[in-house]
PDB file of N, CA and C in Angstrom:
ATOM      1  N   UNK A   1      18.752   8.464  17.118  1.00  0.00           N
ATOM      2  CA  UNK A   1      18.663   9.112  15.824  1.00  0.00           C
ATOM      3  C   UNK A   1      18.462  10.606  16.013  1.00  0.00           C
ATOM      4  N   UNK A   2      18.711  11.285  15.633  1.00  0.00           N
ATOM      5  CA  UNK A   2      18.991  13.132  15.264  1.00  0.00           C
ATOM      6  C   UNK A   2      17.646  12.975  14.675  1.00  0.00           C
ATOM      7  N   UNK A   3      16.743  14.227  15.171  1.00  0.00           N
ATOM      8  CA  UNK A   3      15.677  14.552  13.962  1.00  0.00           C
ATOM      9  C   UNK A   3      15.524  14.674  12.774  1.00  0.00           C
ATOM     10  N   UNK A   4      16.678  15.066  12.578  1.00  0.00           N
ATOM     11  CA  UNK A   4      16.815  15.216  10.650  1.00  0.00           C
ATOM     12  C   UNK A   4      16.932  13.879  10.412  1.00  0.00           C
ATOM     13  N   UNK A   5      18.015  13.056  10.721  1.00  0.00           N
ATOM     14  CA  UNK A   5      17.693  11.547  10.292  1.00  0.00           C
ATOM     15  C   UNK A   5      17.048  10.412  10.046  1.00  0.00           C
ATOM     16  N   UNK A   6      15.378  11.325  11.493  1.00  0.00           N
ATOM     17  CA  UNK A   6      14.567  10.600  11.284  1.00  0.00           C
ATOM     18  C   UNK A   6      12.895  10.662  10.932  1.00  0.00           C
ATOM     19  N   UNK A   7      13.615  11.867   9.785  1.00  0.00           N
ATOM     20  CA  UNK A   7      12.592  12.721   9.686  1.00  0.00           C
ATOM     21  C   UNK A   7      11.709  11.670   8.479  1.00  0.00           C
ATOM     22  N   UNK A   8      10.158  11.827   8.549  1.00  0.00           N
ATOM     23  CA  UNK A   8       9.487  10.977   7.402  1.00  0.00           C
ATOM     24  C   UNK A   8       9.446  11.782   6.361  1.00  0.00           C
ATOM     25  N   UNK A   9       9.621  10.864   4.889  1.00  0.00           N
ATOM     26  CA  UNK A   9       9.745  11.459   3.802  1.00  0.00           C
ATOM     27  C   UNK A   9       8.656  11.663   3.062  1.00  0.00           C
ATOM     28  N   UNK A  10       8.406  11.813   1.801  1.00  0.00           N
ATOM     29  CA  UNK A  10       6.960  11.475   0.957  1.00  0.00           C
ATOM     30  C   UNK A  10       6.977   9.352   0.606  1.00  0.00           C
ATOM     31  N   UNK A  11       6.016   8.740   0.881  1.00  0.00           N
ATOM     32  CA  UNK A  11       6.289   7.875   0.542  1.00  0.00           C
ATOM     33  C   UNK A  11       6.368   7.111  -0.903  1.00  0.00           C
ATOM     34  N   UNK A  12       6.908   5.678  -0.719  1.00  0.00           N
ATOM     35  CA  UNK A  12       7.095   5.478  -2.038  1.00  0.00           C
ATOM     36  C   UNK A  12       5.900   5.285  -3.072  1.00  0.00           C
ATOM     37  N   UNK A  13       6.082   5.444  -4.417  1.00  0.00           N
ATOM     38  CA  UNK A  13       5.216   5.281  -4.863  1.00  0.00           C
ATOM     39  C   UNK A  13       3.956   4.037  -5.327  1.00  0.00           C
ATOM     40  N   UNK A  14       4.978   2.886  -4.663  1.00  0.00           N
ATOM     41  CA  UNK A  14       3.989   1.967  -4.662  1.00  0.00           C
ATOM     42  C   UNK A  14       4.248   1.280  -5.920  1.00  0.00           C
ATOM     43  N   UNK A  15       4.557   1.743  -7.055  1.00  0.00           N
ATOM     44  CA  UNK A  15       4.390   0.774  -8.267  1.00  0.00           C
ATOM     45  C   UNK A  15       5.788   0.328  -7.773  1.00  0.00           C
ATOM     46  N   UNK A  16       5.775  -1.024  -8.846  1.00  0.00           N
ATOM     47  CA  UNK A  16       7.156  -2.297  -9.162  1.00  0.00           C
ATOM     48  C   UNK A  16       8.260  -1.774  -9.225  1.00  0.00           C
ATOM     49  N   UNK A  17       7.996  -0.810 -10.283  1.00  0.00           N
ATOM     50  CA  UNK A  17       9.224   0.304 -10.407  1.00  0.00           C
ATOM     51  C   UNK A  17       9.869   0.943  -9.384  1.00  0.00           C
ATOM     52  N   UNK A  18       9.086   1.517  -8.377  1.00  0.00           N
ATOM     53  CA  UNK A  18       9.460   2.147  -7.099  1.00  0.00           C
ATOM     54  C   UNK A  18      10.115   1.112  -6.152  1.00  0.00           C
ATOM     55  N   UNK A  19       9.357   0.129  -6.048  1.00  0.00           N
ATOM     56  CA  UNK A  19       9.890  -0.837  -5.342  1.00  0.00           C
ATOM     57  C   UNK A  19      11.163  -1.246  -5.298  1.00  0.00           C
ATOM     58  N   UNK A  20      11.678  -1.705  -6.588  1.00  0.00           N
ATOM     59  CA  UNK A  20      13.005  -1.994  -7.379  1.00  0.00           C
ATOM     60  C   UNK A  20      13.825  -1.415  -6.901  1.00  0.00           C
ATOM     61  N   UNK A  21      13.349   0.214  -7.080  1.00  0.00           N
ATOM     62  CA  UNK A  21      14.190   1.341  -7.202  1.00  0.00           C
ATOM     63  C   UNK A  21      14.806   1.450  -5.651  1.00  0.00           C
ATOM     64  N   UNK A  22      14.001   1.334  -4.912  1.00  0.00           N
ATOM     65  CA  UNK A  22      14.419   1.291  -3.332  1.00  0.00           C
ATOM     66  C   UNK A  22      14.934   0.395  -2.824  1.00  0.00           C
ATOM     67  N   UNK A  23      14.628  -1.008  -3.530  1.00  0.00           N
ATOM     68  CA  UNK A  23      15.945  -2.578  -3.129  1.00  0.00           C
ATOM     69  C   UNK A  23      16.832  -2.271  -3.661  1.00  0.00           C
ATOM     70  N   UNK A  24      17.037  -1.438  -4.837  1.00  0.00           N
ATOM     71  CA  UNK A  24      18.592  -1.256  -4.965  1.00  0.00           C
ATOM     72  C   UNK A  24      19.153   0.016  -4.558  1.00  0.00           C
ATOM     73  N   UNK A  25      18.206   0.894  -3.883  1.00  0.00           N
ATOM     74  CA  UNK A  25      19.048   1.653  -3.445  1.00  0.00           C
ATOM     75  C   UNK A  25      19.281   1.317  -1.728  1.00  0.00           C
ATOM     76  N   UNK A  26      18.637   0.825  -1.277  1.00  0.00           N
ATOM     77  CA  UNK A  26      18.774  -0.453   0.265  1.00  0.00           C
ATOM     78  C   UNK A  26      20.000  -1.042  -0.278  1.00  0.00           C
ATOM     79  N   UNK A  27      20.010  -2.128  -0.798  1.00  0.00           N
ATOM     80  CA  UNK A  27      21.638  -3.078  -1.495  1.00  0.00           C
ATOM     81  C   UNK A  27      22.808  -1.989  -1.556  1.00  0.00           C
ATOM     82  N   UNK A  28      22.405  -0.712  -2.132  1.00  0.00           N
ATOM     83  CA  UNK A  28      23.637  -0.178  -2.100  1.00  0.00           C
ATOM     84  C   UNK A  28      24.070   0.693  -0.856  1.00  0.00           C
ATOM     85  N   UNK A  29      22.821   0.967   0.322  1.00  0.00           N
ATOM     86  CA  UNK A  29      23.522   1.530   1.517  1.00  0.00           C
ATOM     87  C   UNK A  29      24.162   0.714   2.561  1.00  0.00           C
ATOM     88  N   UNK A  30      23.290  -0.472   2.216  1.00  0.00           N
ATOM     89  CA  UNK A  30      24.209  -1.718   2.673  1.00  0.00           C
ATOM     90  C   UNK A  30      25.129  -2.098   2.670  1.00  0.00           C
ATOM     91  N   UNK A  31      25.984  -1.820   0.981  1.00  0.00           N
ATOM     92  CA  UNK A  31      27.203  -1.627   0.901  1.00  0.00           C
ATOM     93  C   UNK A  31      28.149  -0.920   1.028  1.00  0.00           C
ATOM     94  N   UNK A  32      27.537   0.087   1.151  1.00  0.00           N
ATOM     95  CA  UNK A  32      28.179   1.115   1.947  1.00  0.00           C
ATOM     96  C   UNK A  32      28.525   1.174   3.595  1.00  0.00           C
ATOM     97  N   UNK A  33      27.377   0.922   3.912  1.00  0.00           N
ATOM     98  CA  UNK A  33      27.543   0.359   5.742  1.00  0.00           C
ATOM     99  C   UNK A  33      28.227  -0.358   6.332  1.00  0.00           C
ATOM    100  N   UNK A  34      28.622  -1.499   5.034  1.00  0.00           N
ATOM    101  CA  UNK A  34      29.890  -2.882   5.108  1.00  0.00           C
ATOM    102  C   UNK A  34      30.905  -2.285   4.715  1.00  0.00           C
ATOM    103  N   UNK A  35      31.482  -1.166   4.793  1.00  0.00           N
ATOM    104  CA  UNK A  35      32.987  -0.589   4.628  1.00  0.00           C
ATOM    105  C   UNK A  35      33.203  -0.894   3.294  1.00  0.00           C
ATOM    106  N   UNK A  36      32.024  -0.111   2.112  1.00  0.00           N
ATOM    107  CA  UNK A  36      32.202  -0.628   0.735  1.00  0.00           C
ATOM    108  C   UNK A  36      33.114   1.042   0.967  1.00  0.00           C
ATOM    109  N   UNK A  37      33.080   1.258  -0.444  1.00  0.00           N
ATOM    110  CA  UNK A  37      33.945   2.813  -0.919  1.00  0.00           C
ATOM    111  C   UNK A  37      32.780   4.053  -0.549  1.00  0.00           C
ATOM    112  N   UNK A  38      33.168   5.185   0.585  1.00  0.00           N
ATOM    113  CA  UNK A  38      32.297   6.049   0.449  1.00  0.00           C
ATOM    114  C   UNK A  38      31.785   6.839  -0.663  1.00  0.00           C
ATOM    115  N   UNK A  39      30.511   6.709  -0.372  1.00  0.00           N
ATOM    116  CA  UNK A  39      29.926   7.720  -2.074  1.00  0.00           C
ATOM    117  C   UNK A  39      29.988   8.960  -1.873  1.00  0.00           C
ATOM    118  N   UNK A  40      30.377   9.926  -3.314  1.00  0.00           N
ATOM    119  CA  UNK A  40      30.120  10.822  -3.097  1.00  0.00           C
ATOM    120  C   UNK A  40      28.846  11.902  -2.859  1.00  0.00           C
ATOM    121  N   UNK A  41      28.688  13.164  -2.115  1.00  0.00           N
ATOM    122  CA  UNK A  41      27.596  13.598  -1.514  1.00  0.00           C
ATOM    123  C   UNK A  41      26.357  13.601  -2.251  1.00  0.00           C
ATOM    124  N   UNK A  42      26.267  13.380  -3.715  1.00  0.00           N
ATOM    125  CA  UNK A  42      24.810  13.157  -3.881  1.00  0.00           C
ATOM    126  C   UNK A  42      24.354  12.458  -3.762  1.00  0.00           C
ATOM    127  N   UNK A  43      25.163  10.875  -4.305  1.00  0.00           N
ATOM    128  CA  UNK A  43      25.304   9.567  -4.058  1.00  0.00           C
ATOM    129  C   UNK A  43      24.552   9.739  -2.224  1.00  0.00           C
ATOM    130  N   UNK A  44      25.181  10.095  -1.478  1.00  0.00           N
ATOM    131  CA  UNK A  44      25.154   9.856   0.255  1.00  0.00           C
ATOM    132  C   UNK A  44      23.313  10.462  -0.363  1.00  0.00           C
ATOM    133  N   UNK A  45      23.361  11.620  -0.396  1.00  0.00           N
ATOM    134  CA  UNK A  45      21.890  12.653  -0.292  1.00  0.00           C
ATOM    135  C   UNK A  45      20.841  11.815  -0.532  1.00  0.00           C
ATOM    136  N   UNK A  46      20.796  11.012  -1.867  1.00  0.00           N
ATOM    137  CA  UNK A  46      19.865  10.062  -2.862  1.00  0.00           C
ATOM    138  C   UNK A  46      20.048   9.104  -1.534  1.00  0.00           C
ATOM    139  N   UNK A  47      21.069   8.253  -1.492  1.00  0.00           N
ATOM    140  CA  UNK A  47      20.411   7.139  -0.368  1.00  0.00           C
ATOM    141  C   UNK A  47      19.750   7.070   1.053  1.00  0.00           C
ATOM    142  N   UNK A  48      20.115   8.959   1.534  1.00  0.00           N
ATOM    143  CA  UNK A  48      19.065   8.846   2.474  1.00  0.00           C
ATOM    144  C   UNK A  48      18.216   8.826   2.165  1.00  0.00           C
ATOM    145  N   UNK A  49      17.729   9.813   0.987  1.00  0.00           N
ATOM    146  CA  UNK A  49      16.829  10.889   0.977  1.00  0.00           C
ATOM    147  C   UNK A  49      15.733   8.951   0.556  1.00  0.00           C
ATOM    148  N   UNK A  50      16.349   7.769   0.277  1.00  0.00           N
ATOM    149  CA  UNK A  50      15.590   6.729  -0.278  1.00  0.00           C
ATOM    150  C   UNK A  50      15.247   5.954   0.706  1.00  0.00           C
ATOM    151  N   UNK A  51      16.436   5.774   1.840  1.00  0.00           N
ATOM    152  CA  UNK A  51      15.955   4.932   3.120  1.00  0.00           C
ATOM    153  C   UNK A  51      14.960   5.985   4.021  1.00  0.00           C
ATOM    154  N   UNK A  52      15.107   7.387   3.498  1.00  0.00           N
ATOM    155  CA  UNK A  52      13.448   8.190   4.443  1.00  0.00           C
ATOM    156  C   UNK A  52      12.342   7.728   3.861  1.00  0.00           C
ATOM    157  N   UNK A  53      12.458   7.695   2.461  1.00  0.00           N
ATOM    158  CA  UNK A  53      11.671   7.174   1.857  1.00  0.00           C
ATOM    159  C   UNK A  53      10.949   5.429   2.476  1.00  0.00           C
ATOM    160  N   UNK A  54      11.815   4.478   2.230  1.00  0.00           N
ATOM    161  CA  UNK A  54      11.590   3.255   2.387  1.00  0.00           C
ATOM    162  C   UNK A  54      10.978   3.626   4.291  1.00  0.00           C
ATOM    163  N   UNK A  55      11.531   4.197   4.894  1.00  0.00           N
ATOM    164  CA  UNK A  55      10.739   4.383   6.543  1.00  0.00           C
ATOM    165  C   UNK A  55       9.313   5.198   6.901  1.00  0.00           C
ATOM    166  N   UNK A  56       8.981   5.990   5.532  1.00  0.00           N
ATOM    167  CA  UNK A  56       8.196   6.151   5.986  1.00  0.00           C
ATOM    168  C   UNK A  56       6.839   5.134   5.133  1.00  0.00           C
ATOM    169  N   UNK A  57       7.518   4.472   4.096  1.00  0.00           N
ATOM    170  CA  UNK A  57       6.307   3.387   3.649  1.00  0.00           C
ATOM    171  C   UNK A  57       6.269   2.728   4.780  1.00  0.00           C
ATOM    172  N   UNK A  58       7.068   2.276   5.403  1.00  0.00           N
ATOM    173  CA  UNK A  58       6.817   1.087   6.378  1.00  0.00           C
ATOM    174  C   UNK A  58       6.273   1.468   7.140  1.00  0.00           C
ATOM    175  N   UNK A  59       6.296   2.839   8.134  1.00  0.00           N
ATOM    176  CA  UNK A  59       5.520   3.235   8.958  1.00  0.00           C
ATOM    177  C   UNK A  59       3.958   3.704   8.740  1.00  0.00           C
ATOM    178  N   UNK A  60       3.911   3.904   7.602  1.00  0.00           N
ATOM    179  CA  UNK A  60       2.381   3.791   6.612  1.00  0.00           C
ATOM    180  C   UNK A  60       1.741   2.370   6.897  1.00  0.00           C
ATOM    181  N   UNK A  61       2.425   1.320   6.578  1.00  0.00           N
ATOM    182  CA  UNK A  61       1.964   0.206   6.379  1.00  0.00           C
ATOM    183  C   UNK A  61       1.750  -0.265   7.293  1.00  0.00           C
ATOM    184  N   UNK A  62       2.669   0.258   8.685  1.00  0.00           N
ATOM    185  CA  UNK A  62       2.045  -0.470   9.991  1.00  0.00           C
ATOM    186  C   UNK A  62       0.961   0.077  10.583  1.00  0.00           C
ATOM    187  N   UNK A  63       0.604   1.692  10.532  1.00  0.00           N
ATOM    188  CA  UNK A  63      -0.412   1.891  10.345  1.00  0.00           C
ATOM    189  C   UNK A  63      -1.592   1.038   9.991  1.00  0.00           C
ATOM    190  N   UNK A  64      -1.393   1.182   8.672  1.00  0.00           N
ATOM    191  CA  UNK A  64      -2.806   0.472   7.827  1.00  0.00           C
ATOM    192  C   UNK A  64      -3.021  -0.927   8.206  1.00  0.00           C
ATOM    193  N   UNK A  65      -1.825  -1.695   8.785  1.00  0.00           N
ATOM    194  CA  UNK A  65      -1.774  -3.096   9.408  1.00  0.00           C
ATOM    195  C   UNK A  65      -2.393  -3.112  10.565  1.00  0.00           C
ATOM    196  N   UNK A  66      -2.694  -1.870  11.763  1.00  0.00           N
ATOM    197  CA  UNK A  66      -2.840  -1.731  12.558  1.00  0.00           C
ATOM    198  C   UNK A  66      -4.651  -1.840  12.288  1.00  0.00           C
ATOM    199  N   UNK A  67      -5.162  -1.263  11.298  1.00  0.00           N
ATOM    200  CA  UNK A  67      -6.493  -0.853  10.788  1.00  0.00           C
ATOM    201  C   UNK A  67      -7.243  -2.179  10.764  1.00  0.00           C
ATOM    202  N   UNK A  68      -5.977  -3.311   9.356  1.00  0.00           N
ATOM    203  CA  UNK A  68      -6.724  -4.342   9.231  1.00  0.00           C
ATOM    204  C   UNK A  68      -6.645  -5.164  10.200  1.00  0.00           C
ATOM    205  N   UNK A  69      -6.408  -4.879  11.441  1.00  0.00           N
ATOM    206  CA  UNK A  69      -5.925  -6.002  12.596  1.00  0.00           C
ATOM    207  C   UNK A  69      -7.137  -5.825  13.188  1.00  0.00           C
ATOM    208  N   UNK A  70      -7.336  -4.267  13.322  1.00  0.00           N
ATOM    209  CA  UNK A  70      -8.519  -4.120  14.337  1.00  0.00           C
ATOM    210  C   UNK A  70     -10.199  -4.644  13.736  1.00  0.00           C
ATOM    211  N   UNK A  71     -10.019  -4.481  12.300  1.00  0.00           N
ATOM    212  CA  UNK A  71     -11.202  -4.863  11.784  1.00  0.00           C
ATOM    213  C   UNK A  71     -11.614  -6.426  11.524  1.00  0.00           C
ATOM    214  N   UNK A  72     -10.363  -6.719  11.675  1.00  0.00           N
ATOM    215  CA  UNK A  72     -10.436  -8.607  11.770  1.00  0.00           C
ATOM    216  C   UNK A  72     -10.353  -8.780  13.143  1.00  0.00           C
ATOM    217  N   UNK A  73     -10.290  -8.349  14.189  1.00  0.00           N
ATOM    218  CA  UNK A  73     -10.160  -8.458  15.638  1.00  0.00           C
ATOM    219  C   UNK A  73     -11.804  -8.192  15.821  1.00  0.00           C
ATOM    220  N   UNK A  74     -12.761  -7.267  15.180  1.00  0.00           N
ATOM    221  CA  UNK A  74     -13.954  -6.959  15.968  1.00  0.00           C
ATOM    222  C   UNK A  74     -15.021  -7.903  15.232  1.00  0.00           C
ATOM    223  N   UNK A  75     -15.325  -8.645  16.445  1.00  0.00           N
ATOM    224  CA  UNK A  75     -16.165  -9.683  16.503  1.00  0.00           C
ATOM    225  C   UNK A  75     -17.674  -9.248  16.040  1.00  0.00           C
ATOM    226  N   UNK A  76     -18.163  -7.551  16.542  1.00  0.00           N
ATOM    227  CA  UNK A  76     -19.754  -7.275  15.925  1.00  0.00           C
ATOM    228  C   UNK A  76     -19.602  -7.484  14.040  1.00  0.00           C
ATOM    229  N   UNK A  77     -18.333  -6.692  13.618  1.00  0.00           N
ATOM    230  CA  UNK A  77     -18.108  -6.495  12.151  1.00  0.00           C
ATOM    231  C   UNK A  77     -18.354  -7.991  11.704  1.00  0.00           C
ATOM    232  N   UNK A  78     -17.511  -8.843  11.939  1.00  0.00           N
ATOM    233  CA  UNK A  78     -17.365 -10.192  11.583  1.00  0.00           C
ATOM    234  C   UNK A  78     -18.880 -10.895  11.266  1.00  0.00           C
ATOM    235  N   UNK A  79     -19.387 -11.139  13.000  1.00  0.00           N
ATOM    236  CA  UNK A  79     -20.924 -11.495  12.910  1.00  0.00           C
ATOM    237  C   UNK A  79     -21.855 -10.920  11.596  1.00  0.00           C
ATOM    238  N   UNK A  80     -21.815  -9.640  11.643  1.00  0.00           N
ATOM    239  CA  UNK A  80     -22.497  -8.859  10.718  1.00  0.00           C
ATOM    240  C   UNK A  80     -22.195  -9.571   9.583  1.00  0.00           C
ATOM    241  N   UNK A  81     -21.287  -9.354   8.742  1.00  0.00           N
ATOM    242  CA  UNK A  81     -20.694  -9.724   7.928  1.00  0.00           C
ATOM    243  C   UNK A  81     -21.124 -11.351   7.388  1.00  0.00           C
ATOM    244  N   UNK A  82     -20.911 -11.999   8.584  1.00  0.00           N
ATOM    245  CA  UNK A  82     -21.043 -13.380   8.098  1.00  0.00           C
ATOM    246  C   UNK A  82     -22.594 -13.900   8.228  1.00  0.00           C
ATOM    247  N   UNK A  83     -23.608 -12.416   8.807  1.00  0.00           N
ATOM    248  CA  UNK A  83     -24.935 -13.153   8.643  1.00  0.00           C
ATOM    249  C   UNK A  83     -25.268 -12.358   7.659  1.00  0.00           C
ATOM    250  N   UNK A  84     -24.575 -11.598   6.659  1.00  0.00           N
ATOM    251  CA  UNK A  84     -25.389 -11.008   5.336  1.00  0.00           C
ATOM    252  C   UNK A  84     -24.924 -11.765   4.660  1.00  0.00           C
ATOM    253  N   UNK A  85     -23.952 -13.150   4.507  1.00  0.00           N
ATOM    254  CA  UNK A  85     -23.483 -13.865   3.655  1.00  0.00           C
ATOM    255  C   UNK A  85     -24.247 -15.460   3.812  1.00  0.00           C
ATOM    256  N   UNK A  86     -24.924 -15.143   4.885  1.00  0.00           N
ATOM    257  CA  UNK A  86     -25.862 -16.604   4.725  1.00  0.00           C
ATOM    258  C   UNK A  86     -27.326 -16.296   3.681  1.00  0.00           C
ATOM    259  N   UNK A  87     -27.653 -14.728   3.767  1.00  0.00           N
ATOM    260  CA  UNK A  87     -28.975 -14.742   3.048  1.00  0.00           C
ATOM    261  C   UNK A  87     -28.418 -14.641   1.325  1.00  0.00           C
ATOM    262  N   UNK A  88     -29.495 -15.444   0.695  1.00  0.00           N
ATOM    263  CA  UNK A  88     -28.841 -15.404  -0.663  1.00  0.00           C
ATOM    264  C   UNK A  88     -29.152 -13.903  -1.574  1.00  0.00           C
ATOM    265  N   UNK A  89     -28.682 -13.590  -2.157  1.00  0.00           N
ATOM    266  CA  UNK A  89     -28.468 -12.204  -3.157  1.00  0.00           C
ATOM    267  C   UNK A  89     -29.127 -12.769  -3.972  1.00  0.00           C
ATOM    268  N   UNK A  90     -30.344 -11.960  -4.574  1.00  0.00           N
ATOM    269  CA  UNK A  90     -30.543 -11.709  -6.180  1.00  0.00           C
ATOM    270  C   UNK A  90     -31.153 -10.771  -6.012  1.00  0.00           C
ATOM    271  N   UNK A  91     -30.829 -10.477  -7.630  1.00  0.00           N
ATOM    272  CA  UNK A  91     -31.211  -9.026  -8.399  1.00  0.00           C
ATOM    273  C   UNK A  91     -31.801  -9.500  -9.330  1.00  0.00           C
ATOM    274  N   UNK A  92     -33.301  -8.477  -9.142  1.00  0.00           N
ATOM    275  CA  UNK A  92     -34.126  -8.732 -10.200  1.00  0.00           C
ATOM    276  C   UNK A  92     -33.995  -7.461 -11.291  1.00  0.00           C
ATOM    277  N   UNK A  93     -34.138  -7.660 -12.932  1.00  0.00           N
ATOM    278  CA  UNK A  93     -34.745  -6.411 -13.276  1.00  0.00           C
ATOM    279  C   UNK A  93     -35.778  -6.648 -13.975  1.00  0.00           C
ATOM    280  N   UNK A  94     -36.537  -5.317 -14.691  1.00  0.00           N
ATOM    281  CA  UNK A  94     -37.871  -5.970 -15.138  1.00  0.00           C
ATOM    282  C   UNK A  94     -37.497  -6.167 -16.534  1.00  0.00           C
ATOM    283  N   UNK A  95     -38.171  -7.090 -17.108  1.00  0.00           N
ATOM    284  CA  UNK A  95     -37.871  -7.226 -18.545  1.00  0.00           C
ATOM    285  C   UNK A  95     -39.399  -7.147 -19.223  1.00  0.00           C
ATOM    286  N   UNK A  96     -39.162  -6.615 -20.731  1.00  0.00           N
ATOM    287  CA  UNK A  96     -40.088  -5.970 -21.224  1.00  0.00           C
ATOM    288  C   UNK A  96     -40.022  -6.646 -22.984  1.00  0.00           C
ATOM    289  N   UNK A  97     -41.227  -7.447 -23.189  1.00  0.00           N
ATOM    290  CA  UNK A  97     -41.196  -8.144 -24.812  1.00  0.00           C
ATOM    291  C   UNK A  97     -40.656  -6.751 -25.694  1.00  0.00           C
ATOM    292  N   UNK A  98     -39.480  -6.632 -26.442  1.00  0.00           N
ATOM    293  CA  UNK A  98     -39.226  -6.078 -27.535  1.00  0.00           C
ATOM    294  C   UNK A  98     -39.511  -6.660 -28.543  1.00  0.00           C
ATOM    295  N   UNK A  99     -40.772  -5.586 -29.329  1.00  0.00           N
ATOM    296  CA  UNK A  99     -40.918  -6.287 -30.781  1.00  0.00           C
ATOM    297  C   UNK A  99     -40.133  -5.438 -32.066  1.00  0.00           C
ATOM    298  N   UNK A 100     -40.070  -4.454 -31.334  1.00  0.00           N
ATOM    299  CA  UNK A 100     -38.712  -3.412 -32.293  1.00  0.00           C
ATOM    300  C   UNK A 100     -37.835  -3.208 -31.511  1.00  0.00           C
ATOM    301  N   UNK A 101     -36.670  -2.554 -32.170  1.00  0.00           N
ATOM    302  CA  UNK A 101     -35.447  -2.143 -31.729  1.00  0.00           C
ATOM    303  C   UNK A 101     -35.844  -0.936 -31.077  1.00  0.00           C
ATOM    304  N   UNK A 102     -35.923  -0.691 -29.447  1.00  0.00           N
ATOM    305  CA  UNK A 102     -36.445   0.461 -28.930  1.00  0.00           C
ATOM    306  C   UNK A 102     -37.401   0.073 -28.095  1.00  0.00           C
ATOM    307  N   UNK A 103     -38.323  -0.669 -29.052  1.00  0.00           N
ATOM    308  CA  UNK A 103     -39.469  -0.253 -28.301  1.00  0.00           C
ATOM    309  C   UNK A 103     -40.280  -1.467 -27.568  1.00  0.00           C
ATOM    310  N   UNK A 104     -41.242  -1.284 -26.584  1.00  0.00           N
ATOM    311  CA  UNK A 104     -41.713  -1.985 -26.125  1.00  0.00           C
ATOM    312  C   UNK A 104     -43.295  -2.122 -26.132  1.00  0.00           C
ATOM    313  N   UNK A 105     -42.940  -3.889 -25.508  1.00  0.00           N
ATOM    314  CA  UNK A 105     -44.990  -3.380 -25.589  1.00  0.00           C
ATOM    315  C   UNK A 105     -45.551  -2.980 -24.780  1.00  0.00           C
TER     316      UNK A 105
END
């Protein structure tokens, strides 16, 4: 790959919408790649400028995959974790007889 080609973009935005927006613009470089009709240059510009896009979410995500691997991999975190979940939780607060609205005794 040429540097410019494989340069990372801003990533996607994450909502449904974005998502969409990048399977169909994937479907259509695809079709293009299968000896569909070449697009013209903005057409070409938009589908890189969408598969930089779609490469650099993924390379985000393996990142952050990399994060949750290591934190499910470390055995002190885990332990920890699973001996603050044997002691039971409660929360107390103090409560106070209201004989008016406000006030207490």
């Amino acid at each position: 790959m040429s540097p410019t080609s494989s340069k990372l973009m801003p990533v996607l935005d994450g909502s449904a919408a974005g998502f969409r927006r990048a399977a169909g613009d994937l479907g259509e470089a695809i079709a293009v790649l299968s000896g569909g009709l070449p697009p013209d240059q903005w057409t070409r510009s938009r589908l890189a400028q969408a598969l930089r896009e779609i490469q650099s979410f993924l390379v985000a995500e393996a990142h952050a995959q990399d994060g949750r691997a290591a934190i499910s991999e470390d055995v002190l975190l885990r332990a920890a974790v699973a001996s603050m979940m044997t002691h039971p939780v409660s929360v107390a607060m103090p409560v106070a007889l209201v004989t008016e609205a406000g006030h207490g005794r």
